[in-house]
Protein backbone atom coordinates (compact mmCIF):
# COMPACT_ATOMS: atom_id res chain seq x y z
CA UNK A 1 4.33 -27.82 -24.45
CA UNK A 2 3.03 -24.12 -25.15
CA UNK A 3 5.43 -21.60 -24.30
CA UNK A 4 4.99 -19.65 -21.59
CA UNK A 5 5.80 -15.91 -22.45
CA UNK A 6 2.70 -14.65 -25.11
CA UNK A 7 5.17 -12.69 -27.69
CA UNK A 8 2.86 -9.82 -28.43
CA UNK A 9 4.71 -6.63 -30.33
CA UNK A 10 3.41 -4.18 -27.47
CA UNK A 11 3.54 -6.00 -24.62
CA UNK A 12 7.26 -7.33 -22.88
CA UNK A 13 5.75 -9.15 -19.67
CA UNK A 14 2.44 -10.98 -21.29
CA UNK A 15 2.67 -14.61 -20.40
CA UNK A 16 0.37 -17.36 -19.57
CA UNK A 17 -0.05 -19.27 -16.12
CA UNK A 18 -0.82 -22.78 -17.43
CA UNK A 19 1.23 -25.91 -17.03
CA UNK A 20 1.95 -25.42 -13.31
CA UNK A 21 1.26 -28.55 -10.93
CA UNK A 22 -2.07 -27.43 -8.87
CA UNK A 23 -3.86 -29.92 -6.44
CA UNK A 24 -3.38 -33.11 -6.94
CA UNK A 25 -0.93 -32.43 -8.91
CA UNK A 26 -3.27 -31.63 -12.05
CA UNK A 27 -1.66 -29.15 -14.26
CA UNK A 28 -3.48 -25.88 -15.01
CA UNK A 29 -4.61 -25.35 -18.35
CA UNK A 30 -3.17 -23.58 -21.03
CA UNK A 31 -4.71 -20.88 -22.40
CA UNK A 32 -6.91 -19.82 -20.19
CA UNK A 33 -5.43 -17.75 -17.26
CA UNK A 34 -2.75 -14.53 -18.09
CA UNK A 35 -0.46 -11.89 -16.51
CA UNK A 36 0.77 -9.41 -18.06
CA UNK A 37 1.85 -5.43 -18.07
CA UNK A 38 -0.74 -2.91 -19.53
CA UNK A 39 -2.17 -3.17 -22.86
CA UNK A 40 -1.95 0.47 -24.15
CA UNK A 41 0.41 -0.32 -26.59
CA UNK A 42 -0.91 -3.34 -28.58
CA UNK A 43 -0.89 -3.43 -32.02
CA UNK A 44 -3.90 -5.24 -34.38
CA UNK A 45 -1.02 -8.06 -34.06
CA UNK A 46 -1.61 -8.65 -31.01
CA UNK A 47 -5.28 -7.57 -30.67
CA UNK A 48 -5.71 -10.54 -33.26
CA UNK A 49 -3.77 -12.75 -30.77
CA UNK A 50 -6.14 -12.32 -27.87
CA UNK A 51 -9.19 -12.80 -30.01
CA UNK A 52 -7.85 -16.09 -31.63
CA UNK A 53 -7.92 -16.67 -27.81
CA UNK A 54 -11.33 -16.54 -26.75
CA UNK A 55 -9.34 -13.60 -23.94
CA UNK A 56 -13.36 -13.11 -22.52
CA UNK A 57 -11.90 -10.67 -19.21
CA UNK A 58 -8.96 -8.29 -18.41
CA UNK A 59 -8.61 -7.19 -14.62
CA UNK A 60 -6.82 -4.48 -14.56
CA UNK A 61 -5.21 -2.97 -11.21
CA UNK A 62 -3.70 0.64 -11.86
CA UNK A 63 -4.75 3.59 -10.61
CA UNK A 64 -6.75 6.64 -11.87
CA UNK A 65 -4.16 8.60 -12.71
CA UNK A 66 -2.53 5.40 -14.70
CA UNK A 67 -5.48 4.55 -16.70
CA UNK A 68 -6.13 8.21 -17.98
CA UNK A 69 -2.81 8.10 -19.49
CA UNK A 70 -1.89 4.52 -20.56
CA UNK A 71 -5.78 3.64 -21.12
CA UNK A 72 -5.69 -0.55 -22.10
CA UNK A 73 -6.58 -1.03 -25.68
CA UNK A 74 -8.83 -4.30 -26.01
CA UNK A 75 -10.21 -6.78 -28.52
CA UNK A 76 -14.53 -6.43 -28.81
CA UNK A 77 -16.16 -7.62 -26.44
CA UNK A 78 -13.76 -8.87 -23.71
CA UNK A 79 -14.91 -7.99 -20.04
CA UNK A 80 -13.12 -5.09 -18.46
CA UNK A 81 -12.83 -4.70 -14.58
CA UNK A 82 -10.74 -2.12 -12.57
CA UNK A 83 -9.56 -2.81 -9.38
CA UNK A 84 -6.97 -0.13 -7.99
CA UNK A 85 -4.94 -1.47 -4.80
CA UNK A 86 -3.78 1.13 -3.20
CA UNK A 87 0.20 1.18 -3.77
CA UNK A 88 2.49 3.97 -2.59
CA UNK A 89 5.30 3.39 -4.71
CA UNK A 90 2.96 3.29 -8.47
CA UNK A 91 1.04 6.21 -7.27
CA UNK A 92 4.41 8.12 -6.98
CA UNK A 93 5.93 6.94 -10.08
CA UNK A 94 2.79 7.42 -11.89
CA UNK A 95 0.75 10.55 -10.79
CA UNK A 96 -0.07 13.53 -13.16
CA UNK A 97 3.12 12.63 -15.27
CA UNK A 98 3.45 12.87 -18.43
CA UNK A 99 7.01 12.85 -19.61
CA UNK A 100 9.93 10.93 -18.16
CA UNK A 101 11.48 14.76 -17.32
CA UNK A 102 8.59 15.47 -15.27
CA UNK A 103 8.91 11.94 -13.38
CA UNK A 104 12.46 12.77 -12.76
CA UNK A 105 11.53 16.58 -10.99
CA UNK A 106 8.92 15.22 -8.86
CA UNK A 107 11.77 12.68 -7.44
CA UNK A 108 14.09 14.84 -7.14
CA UNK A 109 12.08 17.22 -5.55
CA UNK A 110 10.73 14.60 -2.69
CA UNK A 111 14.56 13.95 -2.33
CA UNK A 112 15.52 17.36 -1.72
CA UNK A 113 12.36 17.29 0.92
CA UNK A 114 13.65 13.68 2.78
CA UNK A 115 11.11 11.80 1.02
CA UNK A 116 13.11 9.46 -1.05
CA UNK A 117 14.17 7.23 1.46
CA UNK A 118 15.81 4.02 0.46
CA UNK A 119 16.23 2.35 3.32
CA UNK A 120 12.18 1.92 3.10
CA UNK A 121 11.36 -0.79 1.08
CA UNK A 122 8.07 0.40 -0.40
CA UNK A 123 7.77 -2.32 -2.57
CA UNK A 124 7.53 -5.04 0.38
CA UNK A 125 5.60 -3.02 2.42
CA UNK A 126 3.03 -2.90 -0.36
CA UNK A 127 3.37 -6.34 -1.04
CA UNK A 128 2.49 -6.96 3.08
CA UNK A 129 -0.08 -4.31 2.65
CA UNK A 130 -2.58 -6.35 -0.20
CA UNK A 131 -2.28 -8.80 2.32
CA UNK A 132 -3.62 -7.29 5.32
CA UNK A 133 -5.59 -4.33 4.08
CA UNK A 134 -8.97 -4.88 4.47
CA UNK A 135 -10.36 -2.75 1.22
CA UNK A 136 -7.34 -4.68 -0.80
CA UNK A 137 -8.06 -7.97 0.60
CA UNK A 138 -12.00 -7.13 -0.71
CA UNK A 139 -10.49 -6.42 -3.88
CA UNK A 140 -8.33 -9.49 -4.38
CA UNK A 141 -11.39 -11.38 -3.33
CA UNK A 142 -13.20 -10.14 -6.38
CA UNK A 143 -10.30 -11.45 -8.57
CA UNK A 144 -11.00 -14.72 -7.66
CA UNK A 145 -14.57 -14.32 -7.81
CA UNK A 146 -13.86 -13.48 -11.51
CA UNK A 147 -12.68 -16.78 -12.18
CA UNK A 148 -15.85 -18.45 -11.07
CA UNK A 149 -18.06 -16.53 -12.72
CA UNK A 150 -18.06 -18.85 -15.54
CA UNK A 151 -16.42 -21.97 -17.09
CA UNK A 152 -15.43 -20.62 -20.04
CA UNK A 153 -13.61 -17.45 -19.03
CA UNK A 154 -9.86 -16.66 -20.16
CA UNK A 155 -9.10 -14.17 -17.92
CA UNK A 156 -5.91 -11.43 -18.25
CA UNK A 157 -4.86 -9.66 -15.10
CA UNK A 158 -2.21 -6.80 -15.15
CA UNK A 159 -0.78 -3.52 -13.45
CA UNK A 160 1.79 -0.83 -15.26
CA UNK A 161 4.82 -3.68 -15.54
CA UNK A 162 3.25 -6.53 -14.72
CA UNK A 163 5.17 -7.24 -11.37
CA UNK A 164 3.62 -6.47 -7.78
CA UNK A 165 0.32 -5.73 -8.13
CA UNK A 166 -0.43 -8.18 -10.78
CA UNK A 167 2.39 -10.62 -8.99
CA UNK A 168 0.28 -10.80 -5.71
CA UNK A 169 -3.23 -11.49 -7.89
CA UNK A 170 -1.25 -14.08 -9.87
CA UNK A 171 0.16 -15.67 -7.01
CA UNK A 172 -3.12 -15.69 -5.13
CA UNK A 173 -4.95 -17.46 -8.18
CA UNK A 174 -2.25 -20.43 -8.30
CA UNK A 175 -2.46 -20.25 -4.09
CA UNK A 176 -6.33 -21.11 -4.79
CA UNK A 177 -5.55 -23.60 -7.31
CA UNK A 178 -2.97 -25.58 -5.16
CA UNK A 179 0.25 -24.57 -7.02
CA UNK A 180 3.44 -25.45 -4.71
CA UNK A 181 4.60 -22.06 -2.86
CA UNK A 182 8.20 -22.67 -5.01
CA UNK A 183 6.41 -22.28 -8.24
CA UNK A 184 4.64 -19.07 -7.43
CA UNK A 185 7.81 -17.51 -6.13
CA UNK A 186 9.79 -18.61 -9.41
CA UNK A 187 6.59 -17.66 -11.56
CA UNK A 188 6.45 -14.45 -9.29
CA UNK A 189 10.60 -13.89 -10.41
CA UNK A 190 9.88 -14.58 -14.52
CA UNK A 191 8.99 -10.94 -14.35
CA UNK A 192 12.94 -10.34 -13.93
CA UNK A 193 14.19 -12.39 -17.03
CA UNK A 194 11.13 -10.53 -18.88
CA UNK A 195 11.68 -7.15 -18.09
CA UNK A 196 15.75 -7.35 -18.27
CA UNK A 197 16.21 -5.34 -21.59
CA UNK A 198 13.18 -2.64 -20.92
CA UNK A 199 14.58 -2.16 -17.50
CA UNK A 200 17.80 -1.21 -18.86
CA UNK A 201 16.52 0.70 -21.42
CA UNK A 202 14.52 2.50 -19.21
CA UNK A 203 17.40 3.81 -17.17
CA UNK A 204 19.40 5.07 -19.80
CA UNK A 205 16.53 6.90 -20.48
CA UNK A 206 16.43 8.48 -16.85
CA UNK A 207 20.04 8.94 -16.95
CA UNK A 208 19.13 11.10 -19.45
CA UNK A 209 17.39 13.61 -17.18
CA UNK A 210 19.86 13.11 -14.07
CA UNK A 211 23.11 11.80 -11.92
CA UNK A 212 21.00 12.43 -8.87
CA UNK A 213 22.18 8.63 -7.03
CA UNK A 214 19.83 8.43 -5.01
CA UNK A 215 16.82 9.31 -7.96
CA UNK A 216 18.19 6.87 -10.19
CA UNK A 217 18.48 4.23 -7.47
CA UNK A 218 15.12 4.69 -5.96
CA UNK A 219 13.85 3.95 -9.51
CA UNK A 220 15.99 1.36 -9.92
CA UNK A 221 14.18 -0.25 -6.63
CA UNK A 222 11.57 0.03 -8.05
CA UNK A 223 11.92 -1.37 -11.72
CA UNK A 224 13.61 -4.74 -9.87
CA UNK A 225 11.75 -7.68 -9.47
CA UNK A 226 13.11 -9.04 -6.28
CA UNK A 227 12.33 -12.40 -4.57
CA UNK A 228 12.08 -10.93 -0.89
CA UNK A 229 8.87 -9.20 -1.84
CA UNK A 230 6.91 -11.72 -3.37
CA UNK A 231 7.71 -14.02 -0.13
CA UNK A 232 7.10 -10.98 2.38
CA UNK A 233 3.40 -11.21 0.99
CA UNK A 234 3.30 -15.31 0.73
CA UNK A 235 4.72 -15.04 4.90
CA UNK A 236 2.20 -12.46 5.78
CA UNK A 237 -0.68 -14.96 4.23
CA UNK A 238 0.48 -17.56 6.79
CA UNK A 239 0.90 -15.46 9.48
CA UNK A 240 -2.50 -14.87 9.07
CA UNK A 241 -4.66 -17.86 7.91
CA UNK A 242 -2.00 -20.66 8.82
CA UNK A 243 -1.97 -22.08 6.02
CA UNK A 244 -2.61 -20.11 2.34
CA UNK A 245 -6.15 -22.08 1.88
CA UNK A 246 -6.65 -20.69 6.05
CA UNK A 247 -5.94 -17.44 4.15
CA UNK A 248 -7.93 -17.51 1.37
CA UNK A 249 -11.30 -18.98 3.03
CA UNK A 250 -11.14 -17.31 6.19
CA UNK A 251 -9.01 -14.16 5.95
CA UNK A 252 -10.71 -13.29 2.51
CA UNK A 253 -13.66 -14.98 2.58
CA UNK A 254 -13.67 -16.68 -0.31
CA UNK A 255 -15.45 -20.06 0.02
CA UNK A 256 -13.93 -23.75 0.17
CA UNK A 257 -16.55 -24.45 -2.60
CA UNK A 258 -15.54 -22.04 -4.48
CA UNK A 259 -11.96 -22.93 -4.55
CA UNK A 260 -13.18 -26.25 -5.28
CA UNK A 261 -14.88 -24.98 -8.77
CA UNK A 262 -12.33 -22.69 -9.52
CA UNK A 263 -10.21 -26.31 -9.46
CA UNK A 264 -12.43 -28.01 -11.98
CA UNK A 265 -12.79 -24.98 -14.23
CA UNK A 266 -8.90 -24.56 -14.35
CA UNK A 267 -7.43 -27.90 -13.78
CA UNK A 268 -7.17 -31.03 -16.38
């Protein structure tokens, strides 16, 4: 069996989606659908890597502000789609920084104003809010419109780190593709084992720049891959549609017959 993590030298969250049991309990194919976090960092390793993959599209959700200064470097020719959620919590940790210093005085100064408040959990409630937003729920519709386009697309989706923004697109593709709701949620928590050392690397890092408690545990928050948030979203779909198909035909619009190509593109 093909591993799952993609071991790419500038990438620590890359990993592909094939191999889990979709309707009728046909597995998804390998090789053709990935997550991941960004691709600013690849080397001509890994560039070589996605080419020797036929990788035809990359969906990438960041915002504005991420993509000016962590812009995705990508093999020739491969498809290249923005689609920017909007996300509270990325927008703060990502807008008009440029140094890990300057990320720490802009939280410290919203904590000094009573903006840092941890007993929000920003991270669910923008989990809850690609659910229900209508502009985001357009926008996740388009995702799986990208994997119709064609039969021979390997598509890449991916945010900063790989976790929420690309967790809820993930999720919704192997939703479509009639993956149990216990796979997505333990696909949905790989992100933790993944990002374990660059997590704690990261905060030493911070640490660094400040004691401030409640700085370094907001960003903390917001590094952690948690298993409430993922199933926040997955609860709000059913609220919702009744069912996640209910969701994803009615709620988004995308059609049954379209679910029912993206099955024979994707499944053996």
């Amino acid at each position: 069996m093909p591993e799952r993590q993609l071991k790419l030298e500038g990438t620590f969250n890359t990993r592909d989606l094939g191999g889990y049991r979709g309707a009728n309990n046909r597995p998804i194919r390998w090789h053709r659908l990935y997550r991941s976090d960004d691709l600013f960092h690849l080397t001509d390793y890994d560039i070589a890597i996605l080419t020797n993959l036929r990788l035809s599209r990359v969906i990438d959700f960041r915002n504005a502000q991420e993509l000016q200064n962590r812009p995705d470097r990508l093999p020739r020719g491969v498809a290249y789609s923005v689609l920017s959620p909007a996300d509270h919590t990325a927008a703060l940790a990502s807008a008009s920084l440029h140094s890990d210093k300057e990320k720490i005085d802009r939280l410290i100064a919203a904590e000094e104003r009573g903006e840092l408040n941890l007993s929000v959990d920003g991270l669910k409630d923008s989990m809850i809010d690609f659910v229900t937003n209508p502009p985001t729920q357009n926008l996740y519709r388009q995702v799986l419109e990208f994997h119709v386009m064609s039969s021979h697309e390997v598509i890449l989706q991916h945010c900063r780190g790989g976790k929420d923004r690309t967790g809820y697109g993930a999720a919704l593709v192997l939703l479509a593709l009639g993956v149990a709701e216990a796979d997505v949620v333990a696909d949905y928590m790989l992100t933790a084992q993944y990002n374990q050392t660059r997590n704690a690397r990261r905060m030493a890092e911070y640490r660094q720049y400040t004691d401030n408690v409640q700085v370094l545990a907001y960003l903390a928050r917001a590094m952690a891959t948690r298993q409430e948030v993922i199933e926040a979203g997955l609860a709000e779909m059913k609220r919702l549609g009744g069912t996640y198909m209910g969701y994803i035909t009615n709620v988004l619009g995308f059609p049954a017959a379209a679910v029912a190509e993206m099955r024979r593109i994707y499944l053996l």
